[in-house]
C-alpha atoms as a PDB file:
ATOM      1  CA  UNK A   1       9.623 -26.004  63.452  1.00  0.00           C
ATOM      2  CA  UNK A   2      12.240 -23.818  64.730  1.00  0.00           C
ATOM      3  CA  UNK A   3      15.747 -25.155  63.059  1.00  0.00           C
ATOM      4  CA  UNK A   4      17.772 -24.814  66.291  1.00  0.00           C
ATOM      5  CA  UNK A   5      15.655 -26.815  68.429  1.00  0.00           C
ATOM      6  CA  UNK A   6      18.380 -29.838  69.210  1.00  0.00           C
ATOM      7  CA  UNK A   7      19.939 -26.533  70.576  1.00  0.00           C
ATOM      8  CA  UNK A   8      17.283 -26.030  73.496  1.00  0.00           C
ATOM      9  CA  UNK A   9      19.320 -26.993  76.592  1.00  0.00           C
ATOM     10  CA  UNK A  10      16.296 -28.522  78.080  1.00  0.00           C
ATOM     11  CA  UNK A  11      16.531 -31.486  75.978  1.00  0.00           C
ATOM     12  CA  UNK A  12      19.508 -32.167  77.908  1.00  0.00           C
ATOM     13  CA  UNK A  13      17.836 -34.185  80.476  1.00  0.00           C
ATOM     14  CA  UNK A  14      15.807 -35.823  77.247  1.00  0.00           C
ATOM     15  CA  UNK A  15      16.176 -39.568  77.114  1.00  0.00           C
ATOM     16  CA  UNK A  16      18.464 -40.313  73.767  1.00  0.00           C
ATOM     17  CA  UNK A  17      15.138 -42.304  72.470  1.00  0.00           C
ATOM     18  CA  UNK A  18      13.101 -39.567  72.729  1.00  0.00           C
ATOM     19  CA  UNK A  19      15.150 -37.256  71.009  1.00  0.00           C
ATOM     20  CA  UNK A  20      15.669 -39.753  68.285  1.00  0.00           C
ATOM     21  CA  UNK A  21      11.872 -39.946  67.705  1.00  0.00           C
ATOM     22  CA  UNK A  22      11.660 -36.120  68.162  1.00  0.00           C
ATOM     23  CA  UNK A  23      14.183 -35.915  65.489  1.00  0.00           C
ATOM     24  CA  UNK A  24      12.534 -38.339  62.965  1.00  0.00           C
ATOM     25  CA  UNK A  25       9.324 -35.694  63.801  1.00  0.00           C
ATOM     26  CA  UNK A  26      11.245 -32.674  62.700  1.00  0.00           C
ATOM     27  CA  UNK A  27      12.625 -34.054  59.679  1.00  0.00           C
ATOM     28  CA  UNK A  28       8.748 -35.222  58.632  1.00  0.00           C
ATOM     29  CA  UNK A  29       7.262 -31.880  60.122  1.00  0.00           C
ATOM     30  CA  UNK A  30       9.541 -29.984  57.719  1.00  0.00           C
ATOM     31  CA  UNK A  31       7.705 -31.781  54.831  1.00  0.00           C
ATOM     32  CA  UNK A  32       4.130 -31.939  55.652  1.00  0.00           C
ATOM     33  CA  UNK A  33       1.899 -28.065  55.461  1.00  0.00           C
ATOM     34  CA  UNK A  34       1.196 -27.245  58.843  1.00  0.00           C
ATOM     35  CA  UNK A  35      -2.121 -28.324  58.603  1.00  0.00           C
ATOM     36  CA  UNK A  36      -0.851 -31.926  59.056  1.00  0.00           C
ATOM     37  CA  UNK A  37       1.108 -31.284  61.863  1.00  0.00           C
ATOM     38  CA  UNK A  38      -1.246 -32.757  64.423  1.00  0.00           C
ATOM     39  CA  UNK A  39      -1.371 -36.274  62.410  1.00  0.00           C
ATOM     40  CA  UNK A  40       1.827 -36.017  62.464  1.00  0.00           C
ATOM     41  CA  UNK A  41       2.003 -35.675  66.141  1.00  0.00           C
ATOM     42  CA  UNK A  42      -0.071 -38.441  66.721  1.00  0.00           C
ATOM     43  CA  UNK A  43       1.640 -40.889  64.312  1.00  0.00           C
ATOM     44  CA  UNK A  44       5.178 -40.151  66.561  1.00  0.00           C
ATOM     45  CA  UNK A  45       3.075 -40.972  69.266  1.00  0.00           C
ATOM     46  CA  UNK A  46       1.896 -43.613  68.287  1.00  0.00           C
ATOM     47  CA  UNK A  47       5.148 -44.913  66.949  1.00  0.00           C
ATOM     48  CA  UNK A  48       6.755 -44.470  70.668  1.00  0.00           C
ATOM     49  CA  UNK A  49       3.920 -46.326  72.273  1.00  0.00           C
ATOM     50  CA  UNK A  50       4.715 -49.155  70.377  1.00  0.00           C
ATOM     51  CA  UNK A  51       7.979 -48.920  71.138  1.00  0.00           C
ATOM     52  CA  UNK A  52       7.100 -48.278  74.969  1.00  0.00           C
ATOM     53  CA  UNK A  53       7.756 -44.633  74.820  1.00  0.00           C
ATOM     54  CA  UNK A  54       5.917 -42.420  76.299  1.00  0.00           C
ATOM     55  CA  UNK A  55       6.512 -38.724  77.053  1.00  0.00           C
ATOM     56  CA  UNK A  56       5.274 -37.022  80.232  1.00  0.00           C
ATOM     57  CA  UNK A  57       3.627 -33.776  80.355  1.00  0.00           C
ATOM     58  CA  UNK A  58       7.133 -31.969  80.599  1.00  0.00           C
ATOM     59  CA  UNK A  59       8.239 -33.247  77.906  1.00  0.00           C
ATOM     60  CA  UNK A  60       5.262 -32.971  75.417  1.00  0.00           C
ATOM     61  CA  UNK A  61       5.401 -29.656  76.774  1.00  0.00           C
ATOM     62  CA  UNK A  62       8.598 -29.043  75.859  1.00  0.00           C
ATOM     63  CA  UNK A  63       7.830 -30.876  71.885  1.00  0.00           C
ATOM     64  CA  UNK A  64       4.760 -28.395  71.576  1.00  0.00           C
ATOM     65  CA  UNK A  65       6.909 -24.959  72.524  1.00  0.00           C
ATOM     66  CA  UNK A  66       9.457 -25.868  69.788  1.00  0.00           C
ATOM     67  CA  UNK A  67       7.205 -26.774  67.269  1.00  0.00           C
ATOM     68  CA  UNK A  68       5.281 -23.507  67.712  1.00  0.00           C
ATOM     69  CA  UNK A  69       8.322 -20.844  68.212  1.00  0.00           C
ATOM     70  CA  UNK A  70       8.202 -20.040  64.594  1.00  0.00           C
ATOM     71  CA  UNK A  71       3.849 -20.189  63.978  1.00  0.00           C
ATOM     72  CA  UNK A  72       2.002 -17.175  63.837  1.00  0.00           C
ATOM     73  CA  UNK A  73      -0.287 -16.352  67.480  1.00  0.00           C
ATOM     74  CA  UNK A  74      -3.441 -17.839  66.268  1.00  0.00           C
ATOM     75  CA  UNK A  75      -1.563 -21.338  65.644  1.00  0.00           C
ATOM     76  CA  UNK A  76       0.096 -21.151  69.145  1.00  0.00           C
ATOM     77  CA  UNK A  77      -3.498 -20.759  70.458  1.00  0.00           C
ATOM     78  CA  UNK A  78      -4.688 -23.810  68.006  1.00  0.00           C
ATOM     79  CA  UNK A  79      -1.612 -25.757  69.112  1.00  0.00           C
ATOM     80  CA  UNK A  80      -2.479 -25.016  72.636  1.00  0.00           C
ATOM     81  CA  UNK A  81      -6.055 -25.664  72.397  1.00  0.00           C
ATOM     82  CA  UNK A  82      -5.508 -29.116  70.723  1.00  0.00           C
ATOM     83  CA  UNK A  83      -3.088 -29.641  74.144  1.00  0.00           C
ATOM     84  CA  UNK A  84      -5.283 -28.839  76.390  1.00  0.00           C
ATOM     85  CA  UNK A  85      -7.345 -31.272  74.546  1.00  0.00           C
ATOM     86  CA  UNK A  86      -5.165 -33.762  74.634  1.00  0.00           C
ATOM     87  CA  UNK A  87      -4.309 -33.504  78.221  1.00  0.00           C
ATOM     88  CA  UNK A  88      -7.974 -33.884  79.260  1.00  0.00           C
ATOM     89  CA  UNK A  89      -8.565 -36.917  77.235  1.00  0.00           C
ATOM     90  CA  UNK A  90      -5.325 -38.550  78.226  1.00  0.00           C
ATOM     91  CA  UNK A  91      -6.811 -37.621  82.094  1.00  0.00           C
ATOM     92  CA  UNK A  92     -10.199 -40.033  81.110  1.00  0.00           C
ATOM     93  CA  UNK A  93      -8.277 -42.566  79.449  1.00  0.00           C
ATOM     94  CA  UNK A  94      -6.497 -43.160  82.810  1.00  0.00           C
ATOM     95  CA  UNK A  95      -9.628 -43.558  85.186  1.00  0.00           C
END
């Protein structure tokens, strides 16, 4: 994960919550091999759900560029392919 990312001025308009759980991400992401990053995705989002956070598209958006700025192209395409993913089962799970 990039190490300036609490930099990005797009977080700006972040909720303080979010950022807090985003934060509690990086500092796990930094231990875990990058293999594990996608459990360890889920398990922040399934730690703001309980707490009735949820992030919008905008701002998952936002979690996925940072994460990837410093991965090599074929994980961006892997990250992006598990989004896309993600995305399209989030669409069935609200019909």
């Amino acid at each position: 994960m990039n190490i300036n990312w609490k930099q990005d001025p797009r977080l700006k308009k972040m909720n303080p919550q979010k950022i807090s759980l985003l934060t509690e991400f990086a500092k796990r992401a930094e231990s875990v091999p990058k293999d594990q990053l996608l459990p360890t995705l889920l398990s922040l989002n399934a730690e703001a759900s309980q707490k009735g956070i949820q992030f919008n598209d905008e701002e998952t958006d936002l979690l996925m560029s940072i994460m990837s700025a410093n991965m090599s192209e074929n994980e961006r395409k892997r990250m992006e392919t598990l989004r896309l993913l993600s995305r399209n089962l989030s669409k069935r799970g609200n019909k």
